[in-house]
N, C-alpha and C. Protein backbone atom coordinates (compact mmCIF):
# COMPACT_ATOMS: atom_id res chain seq x y z
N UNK A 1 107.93 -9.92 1.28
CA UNK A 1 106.51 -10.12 1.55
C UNK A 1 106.28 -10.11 3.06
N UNK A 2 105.70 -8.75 3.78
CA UNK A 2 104.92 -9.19 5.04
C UNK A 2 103.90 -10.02 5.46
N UNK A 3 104.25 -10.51 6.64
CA UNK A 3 103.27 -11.84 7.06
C UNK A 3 102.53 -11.09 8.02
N UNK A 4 101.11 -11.02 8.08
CA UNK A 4 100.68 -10.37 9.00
C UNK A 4 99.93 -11.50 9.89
N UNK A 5 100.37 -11.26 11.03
CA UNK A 5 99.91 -12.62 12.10
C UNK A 5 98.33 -11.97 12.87
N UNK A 6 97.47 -12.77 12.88
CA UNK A 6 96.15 -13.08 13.77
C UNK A 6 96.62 -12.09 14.73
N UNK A 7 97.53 -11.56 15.58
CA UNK A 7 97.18 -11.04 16.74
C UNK A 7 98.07 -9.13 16.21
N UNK A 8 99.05 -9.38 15.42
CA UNK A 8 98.54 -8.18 14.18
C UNK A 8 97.47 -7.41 14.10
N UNK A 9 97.17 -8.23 13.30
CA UNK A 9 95.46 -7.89 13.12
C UNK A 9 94.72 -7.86 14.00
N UNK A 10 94.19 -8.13 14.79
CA UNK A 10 93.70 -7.88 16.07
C UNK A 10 94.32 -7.14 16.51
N UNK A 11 95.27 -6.58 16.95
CA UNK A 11 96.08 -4.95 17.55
C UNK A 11 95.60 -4.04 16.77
N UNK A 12 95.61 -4.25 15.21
CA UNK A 12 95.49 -3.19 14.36
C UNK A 12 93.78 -2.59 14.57
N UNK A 13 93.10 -3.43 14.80
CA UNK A 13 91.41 -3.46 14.94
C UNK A 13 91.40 -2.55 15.54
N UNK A 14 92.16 -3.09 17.24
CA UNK A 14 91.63 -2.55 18.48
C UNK A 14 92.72 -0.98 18.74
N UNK A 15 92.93 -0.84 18.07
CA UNK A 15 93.94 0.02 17.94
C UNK A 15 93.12 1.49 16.65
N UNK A 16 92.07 1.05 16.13
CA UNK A 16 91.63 1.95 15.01
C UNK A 16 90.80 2.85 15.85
N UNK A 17 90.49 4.39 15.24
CA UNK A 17 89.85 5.40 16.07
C UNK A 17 88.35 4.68 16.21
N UNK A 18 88.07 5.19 17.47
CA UNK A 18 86.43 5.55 17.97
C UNK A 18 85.55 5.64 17.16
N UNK A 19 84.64 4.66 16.06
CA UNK A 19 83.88 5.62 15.24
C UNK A 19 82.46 5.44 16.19
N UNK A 20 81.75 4.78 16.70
CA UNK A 20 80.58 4.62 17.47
C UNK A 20 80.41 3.93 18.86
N UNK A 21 79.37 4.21 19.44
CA UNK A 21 79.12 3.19 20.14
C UNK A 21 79.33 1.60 19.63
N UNK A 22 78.54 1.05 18.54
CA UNK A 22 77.98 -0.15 18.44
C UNK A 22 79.82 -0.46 17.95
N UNK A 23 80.84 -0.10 17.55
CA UNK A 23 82.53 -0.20 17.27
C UNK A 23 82.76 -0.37 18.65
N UNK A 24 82.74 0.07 19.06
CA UNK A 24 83.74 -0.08 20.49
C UNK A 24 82.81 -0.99 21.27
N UNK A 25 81.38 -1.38 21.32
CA UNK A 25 80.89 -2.44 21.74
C UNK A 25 81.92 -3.86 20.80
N UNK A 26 81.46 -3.44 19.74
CA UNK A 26 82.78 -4.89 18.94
C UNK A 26 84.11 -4.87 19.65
N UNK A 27 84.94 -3.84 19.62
CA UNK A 27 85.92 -4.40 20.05
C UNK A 27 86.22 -4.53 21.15
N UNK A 28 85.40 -4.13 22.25
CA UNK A 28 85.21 -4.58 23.70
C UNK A 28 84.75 -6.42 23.42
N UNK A 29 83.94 -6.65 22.99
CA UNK A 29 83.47 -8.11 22.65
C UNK A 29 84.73 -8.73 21.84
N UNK A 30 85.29 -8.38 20.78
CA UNK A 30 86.56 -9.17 20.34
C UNK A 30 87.78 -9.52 21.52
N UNK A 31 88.11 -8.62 22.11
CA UNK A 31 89.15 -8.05 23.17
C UNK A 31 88.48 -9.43 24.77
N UNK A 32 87.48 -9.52 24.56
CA UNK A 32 86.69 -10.09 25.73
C UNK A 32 86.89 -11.69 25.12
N UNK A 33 86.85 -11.72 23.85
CA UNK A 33 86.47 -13.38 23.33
C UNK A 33 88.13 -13.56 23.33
N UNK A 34 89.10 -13.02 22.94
CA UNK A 34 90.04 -13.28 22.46
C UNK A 34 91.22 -13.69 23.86
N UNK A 35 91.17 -12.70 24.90
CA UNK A 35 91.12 -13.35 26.54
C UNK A 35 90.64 -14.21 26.56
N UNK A 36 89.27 -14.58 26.42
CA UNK A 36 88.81 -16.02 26.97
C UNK A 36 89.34 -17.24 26.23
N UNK A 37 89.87 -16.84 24.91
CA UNK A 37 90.52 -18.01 24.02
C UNK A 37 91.44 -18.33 23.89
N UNK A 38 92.77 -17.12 24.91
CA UNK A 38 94.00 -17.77 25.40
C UNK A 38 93.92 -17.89 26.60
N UNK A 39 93.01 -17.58 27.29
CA UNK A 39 92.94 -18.53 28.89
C UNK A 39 92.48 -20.11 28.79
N UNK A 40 91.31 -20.29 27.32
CA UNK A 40 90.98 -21.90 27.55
C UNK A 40 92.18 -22.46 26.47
N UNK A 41 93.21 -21.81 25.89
CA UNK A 41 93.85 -22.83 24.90
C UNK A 41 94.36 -23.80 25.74
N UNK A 42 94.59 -24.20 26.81
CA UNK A 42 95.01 -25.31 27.54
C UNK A 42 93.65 -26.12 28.58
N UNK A 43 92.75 -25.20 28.30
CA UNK A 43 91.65 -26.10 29.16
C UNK A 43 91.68 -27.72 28.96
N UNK A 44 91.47 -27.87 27.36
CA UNK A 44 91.41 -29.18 27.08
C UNK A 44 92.03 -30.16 27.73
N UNK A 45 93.27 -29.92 27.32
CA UNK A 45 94.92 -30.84 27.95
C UNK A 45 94.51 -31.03 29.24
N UNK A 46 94.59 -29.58 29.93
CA UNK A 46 94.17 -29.47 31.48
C UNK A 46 93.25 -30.46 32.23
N UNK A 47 92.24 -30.74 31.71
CA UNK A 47 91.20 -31.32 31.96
C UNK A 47 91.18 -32.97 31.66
N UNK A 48 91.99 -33.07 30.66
CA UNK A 48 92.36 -34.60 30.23
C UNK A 48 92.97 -34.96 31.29
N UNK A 49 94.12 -33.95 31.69
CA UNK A 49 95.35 -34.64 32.57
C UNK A 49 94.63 -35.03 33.69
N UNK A 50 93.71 -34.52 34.02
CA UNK A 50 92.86 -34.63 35.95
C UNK A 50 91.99 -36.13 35.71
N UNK A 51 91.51 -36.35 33.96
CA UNK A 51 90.42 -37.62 34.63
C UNK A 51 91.18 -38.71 34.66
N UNK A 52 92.52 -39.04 34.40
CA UNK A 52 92.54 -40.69 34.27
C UNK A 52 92.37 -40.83 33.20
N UNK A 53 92.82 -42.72 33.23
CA UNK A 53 93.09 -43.61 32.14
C UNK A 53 91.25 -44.03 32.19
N UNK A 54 90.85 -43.57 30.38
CA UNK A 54 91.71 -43.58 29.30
C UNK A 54 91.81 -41.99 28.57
N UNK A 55 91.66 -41.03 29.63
CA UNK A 55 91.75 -39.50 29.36
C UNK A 55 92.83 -38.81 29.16
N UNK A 56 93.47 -39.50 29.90
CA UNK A 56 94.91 -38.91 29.97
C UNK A 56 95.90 -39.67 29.41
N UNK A 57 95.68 -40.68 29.00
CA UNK A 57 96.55 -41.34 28.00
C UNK A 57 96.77 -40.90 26.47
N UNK A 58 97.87 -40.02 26.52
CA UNK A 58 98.12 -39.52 25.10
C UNK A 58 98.51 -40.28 24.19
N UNK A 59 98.27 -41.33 23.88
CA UNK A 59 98.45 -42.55 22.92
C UNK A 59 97.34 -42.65 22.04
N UNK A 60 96.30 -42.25 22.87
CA UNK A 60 94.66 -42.24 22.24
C UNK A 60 94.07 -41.28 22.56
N UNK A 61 93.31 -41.24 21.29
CA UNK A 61 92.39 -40.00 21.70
C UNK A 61 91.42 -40.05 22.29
N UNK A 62 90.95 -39.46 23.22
CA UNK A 62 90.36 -39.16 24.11
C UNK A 62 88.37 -39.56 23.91
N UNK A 63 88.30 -40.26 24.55
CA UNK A 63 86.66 -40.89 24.47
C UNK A 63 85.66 -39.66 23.79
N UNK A 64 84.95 -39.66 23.33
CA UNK A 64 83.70 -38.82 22.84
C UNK A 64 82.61 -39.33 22.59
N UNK A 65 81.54 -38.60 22.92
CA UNK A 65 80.25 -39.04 22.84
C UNK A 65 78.86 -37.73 22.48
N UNK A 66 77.98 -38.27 21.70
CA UNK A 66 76.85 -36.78 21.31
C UNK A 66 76.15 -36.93 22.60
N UNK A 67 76.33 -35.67 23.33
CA UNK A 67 76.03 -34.78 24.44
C UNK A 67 74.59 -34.46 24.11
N UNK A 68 73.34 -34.89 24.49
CA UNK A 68 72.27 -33.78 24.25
C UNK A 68 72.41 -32.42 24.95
N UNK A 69 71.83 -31.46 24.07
CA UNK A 69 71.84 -30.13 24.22
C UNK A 69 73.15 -29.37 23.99
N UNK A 70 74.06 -30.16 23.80
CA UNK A 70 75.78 -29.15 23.80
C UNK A 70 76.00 -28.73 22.80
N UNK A 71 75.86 -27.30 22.90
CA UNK A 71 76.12 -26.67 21.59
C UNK A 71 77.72 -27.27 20.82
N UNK A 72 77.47 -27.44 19.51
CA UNK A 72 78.51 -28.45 18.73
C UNK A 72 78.55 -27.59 17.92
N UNK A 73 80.06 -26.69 17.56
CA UNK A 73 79.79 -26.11 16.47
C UNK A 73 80.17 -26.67 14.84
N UNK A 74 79.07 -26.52 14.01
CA UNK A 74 79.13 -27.08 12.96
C UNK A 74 79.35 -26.28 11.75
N UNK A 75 80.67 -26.18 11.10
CA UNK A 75 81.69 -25.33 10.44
C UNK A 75 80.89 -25.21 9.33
N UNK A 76 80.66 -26.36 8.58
CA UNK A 76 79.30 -27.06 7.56
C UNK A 76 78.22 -25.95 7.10
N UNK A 77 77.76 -25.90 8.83
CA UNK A 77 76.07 -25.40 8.20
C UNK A 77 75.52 -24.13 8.96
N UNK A 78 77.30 -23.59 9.43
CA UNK A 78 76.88 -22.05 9.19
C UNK A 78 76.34 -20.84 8.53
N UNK A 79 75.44 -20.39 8.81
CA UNK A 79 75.21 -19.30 7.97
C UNK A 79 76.25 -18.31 7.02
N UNK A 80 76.21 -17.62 6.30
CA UNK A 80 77.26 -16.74 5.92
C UNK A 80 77.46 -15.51 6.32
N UNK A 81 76.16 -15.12 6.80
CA UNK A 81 76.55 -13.44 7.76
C UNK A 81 76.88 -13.88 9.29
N UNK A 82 78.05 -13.08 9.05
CA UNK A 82 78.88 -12.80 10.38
C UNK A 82 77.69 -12.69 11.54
N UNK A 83 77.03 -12.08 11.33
CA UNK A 83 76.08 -11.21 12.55
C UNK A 83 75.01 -12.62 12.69
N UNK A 84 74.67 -13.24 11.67
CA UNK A 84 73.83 -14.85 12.31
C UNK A 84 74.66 -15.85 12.70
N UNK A 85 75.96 -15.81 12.58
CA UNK A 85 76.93 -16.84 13.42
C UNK A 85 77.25 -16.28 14.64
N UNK A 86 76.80 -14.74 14.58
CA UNK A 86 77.08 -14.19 16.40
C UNK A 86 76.15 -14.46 17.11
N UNK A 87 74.36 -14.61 16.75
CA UNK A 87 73.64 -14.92 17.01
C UNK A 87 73.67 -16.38 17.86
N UNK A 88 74.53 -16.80 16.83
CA UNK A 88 74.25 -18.24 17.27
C UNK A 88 75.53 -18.75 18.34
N UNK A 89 76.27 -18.29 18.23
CA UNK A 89 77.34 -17.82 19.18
C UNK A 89 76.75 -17.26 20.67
N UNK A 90 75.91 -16.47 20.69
CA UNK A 90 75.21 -15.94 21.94
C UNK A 90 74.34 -17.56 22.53
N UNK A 91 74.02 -18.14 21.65
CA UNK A 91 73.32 -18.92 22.26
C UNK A 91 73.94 -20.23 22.89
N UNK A 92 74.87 -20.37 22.37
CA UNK A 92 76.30 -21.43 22.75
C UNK A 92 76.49 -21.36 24.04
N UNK A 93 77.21 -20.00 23.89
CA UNK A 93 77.64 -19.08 25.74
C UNK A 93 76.68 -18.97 26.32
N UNK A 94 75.33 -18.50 26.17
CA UNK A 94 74.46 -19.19 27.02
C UNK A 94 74.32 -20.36 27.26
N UNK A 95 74.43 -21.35 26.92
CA UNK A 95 74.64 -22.78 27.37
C UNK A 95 75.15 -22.81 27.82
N UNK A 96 76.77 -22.96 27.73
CA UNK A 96 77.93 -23.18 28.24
C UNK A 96 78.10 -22.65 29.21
N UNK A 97 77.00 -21.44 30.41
CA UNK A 97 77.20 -21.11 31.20
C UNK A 97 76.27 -22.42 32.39
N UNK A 98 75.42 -22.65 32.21
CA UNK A 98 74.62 -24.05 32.67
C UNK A 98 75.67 -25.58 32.99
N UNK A 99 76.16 -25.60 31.73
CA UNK A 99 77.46 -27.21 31.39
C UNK A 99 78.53 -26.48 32.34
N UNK A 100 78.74 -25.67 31.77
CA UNK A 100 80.36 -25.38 33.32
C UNK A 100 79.77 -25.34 34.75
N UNK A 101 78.74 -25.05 34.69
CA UNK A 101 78.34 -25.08 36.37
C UNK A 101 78.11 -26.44 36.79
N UNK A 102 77.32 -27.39 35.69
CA UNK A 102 77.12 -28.65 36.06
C UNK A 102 78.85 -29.42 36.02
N UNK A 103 79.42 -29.47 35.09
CA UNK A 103 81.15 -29.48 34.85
C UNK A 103 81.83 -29.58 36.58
N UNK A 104 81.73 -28.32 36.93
CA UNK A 104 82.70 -27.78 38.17
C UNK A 104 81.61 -28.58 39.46
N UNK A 105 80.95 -28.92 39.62
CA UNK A 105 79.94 -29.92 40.45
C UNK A 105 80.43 -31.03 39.96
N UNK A 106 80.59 -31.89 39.05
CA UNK A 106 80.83 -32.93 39.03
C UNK A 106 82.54 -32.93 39.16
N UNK A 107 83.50 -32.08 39.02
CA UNK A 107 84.62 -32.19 38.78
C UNK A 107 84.88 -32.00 40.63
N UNK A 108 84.20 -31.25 41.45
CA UNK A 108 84.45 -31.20 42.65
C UNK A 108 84.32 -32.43 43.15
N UNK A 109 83.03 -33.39 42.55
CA UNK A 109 83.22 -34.86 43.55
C UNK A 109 84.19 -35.52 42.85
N UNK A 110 84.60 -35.54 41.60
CA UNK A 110 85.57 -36.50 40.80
C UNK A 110 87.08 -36.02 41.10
N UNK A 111 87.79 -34.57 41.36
CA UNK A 111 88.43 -34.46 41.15
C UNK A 111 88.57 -33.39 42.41
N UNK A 112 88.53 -33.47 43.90
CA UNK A 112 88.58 -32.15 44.81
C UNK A 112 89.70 -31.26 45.00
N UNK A 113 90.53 -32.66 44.31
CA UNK A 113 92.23 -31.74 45.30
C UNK A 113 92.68 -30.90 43.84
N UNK A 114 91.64 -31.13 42.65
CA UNK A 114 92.61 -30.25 41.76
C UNK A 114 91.88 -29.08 41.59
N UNK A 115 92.42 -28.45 42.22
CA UNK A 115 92.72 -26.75 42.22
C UNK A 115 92.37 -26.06 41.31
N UNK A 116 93.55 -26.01 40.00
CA UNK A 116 93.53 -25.12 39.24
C UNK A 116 92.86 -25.50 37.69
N UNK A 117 92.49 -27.25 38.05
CA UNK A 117 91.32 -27.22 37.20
C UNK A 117 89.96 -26.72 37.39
N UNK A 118 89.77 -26.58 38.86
CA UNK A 118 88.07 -25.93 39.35
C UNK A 118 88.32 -24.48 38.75
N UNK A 119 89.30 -24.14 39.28
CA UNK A 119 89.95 -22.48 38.96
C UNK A 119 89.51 -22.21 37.51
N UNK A 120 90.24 -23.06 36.62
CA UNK A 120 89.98 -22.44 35.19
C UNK A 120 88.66 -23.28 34.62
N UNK A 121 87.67 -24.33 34.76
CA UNK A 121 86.45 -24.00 34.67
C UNK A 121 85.68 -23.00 35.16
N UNK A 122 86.02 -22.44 36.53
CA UNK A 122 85.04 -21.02 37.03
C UNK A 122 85.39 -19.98 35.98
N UNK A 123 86.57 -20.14 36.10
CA UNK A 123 86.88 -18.73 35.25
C UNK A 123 86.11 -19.10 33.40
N UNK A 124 85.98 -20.05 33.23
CA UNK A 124 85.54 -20.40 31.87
C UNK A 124 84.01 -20.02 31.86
N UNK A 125 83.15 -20.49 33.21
CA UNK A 125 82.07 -20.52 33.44
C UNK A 125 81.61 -18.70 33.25
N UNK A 126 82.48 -17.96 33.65
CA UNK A 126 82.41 -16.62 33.96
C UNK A 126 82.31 -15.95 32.85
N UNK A 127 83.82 -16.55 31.83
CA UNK A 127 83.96 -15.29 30.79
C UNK A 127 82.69 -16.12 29.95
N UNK A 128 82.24 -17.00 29.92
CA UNK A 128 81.13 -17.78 29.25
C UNK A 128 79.52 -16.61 29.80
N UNK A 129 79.17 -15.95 30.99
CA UNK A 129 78.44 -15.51 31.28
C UNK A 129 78.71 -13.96 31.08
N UNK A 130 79.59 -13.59 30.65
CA UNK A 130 80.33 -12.21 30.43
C UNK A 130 80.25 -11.71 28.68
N UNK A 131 80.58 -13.03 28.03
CA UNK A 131 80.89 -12.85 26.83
C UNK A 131 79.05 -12.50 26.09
N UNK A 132 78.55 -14.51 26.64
CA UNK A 132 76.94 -14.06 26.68
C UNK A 132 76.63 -12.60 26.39
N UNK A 133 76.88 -11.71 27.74
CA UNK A 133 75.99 -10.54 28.15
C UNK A 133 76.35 -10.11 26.79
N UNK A 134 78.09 -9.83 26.60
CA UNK A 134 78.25 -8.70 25.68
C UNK A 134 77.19 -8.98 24.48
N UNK A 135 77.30 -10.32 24.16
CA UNK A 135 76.79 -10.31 22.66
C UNK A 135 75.87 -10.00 22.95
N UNK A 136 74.57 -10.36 23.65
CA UNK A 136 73.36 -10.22 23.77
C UNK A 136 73.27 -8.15 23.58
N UNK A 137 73.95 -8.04 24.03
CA UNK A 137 74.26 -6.15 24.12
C UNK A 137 74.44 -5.79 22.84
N UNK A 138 75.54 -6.64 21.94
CA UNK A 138 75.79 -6.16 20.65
C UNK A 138 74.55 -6.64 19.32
N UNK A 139 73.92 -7.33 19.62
CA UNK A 139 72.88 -7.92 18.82
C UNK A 139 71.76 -7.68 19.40
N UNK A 140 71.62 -6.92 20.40
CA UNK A 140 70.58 -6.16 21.25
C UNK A 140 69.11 -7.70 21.26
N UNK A 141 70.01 -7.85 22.01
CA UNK A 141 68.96 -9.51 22.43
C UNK A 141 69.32 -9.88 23.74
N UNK A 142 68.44 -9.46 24.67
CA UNK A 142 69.29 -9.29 25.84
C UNK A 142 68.16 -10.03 26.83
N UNK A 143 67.03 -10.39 26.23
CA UNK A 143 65.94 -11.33 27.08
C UNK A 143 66.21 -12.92 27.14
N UNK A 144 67.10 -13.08 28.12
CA UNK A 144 67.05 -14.88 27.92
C UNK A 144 67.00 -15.00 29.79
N UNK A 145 66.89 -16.73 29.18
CA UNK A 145 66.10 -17.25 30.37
C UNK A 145 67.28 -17.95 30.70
N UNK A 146 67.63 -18.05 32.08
CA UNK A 146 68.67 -18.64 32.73
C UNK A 146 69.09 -19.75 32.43
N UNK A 147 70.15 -20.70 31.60
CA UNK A 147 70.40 -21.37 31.10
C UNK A 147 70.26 -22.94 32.78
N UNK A 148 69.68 -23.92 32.25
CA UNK A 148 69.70 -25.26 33.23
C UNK A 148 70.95 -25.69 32.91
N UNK A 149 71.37 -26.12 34.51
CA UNK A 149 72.49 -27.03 34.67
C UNK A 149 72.00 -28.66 34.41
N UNK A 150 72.97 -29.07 33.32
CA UNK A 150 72.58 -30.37 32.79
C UNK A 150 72.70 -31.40 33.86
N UNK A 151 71.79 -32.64 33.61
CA UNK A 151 72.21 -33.67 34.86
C UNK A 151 72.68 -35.10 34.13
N UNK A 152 73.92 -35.57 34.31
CA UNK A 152 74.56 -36.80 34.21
C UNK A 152 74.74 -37.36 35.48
N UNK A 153 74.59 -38.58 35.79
CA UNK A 153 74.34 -39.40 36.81
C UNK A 153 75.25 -40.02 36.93
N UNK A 154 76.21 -40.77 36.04
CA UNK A 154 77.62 -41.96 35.56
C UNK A 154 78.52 -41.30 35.70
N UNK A 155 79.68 -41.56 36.27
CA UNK A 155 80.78 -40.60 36.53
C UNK A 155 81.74 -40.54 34.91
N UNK A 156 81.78 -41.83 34.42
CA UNK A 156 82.47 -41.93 33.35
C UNK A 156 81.81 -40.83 32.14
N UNK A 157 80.51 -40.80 32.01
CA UNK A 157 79.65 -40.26 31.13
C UNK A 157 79.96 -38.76 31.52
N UNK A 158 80.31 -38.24 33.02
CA UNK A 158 80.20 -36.58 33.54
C UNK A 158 81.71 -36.95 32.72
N UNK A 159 82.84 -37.39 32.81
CA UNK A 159 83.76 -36.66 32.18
C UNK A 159 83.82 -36.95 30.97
N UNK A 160 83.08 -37.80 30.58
CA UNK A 160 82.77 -37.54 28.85
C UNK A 160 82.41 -35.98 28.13
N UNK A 161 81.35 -35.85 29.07
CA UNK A 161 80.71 -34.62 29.31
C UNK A 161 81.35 -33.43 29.41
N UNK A 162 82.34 -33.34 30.45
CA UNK A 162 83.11 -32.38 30.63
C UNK A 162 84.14 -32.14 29.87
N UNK A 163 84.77 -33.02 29.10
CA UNK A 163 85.77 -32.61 28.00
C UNK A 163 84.76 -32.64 26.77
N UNK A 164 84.00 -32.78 26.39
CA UNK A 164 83.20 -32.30 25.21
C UNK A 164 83.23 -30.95 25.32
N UNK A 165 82.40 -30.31 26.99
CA UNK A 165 82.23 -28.80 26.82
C UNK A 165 83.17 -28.41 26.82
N UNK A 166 84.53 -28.40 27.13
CA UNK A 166 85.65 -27.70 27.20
C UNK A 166 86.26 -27.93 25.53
N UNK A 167 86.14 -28.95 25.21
CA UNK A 167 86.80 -28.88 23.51
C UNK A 167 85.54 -27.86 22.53
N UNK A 168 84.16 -28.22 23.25
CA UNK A 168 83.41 -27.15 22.31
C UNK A 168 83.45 -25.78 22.44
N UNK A 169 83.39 -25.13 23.86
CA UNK A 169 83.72 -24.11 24.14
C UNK A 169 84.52 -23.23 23.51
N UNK A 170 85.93 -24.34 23.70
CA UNK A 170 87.02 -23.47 22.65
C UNK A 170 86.72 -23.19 21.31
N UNK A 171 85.94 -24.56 20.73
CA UNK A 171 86.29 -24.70 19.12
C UNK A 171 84.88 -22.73 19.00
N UNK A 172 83.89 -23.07 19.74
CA UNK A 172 83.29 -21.74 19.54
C UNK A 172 83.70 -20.31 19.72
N UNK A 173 84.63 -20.27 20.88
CA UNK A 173 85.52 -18.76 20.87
C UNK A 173 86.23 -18.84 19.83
N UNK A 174 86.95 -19.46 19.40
CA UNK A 174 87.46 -19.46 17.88
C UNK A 174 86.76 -19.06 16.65
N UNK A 175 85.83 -19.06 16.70
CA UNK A 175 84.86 -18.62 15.48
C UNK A 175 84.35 -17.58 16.14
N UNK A 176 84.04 -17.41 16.92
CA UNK A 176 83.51 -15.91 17.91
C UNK A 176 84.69 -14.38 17.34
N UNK A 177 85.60 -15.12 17.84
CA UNK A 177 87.18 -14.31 17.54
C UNK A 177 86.94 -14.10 16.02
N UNK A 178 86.80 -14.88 15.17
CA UNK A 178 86.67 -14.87 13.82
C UNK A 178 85.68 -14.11 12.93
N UNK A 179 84.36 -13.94 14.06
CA UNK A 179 83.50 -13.36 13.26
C UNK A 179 83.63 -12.40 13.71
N UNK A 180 83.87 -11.59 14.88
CA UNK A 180 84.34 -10.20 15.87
C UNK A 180 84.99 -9.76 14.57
N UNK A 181 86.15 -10.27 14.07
CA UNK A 181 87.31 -9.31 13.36
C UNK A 181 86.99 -9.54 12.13
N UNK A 182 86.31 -10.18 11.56
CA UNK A 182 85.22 -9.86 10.04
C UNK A 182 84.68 -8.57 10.76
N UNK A 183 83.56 -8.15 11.34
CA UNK A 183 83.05 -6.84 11.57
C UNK A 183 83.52 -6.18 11.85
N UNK A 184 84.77 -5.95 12.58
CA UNK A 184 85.66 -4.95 12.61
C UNK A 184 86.06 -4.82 11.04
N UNK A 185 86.43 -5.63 10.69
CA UNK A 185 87.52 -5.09 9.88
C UNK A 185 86.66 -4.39 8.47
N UNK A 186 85.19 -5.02 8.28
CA UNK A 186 84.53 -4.78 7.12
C UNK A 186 83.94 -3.24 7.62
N UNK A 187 83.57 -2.44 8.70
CA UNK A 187 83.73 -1.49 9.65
C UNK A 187 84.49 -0.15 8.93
N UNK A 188 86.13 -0.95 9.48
CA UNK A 188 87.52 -0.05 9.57
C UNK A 188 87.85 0.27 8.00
N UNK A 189 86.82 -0.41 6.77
CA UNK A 189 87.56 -0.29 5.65
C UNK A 189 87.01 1.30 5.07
């Protein structure tokens, strides 16, 4: 019995002939989400390790709190077409381009000397404004209004804040990735 692994399948996708434009917009957008979802698989950790006790204490899990406005993805009360969970996916990454900017501002006064945590929020902030575009391109919805940088005032509450968006972020490229290779693959058959 062959086991065919997630990134298998994903080779096999991105690997199938040319049939259109709106195909190779998908797998430019799968290929784009799927980078951004092994560059943040360590954001989380990353980001724990920089705030302190009780963030970084792997004994417990890590504080949480309901964020107004943070896109939360809810597994529950998704739609069933692929193409209205991309929808709603576009609108996430538009957020999440606003929260990482507010994120990397608060992480600069909380945290200056760490480096390569500013590093991989920018870069999160980016493929978050990149990924946006694509979808908006592939669902031809391309009129939005510049997402606001959120304001938290409490330092404890900004890194509440900031590991929420980084655990939501991910948990949403994960389903992004998921619904990309449903349309490929229902496509390629």
């Amino acid at each position: 019995m062959e086991v065919i692994t997630a990134v298998d399948a994903l080779a096999g996708l991105l690997a199938l002939p040319k049939e259109s434009d709106g195909k190779e917009a998908e797998r430019q957008s799968l290929f784009q989400v799927s980078l951004a979802k092994s560059e943040a698989k360590t954001l989380v950790q990353d980001y724990l390790s920089q705030q302190g006790s009780p963030f970084s204490d792997n004994a417990k899990p890590p504080p949480t709190s309901t964020i107004d406005n943070l896109p939360v993805l809810d597994r529950m009360a998704l739609p069933s077409s692929p193409w209205k969970r991309l929808s709603l996916s576009l609108s996430a990454f538009l957020s999440f381009r606003g929260w990482f900017a507010s994120v990397i501002n608060w992480q600069n006064s909380l945290n200056p000397k760490s480096n390569d945590l500013l590093k991989s929020l920018e870069k999160s902030r980016n493929n978050s404004m990149a990924i946006s575009t694509n979808l908006g391109d592939l669902l031809e919805q391309n009129d939005h209004p510049a997402p606001s940088s959120p304001v938290v005032s409490n330092f404890y509450k900004q890194k509440v804040a900031g590991y929420m968006v980084c655990r939501n972020y991910y948990d949403w490229l994960v389903q992004t990735e998921k619904d990309l290779i449903i349309l490929l693959a229902e496509s390629s058959v």
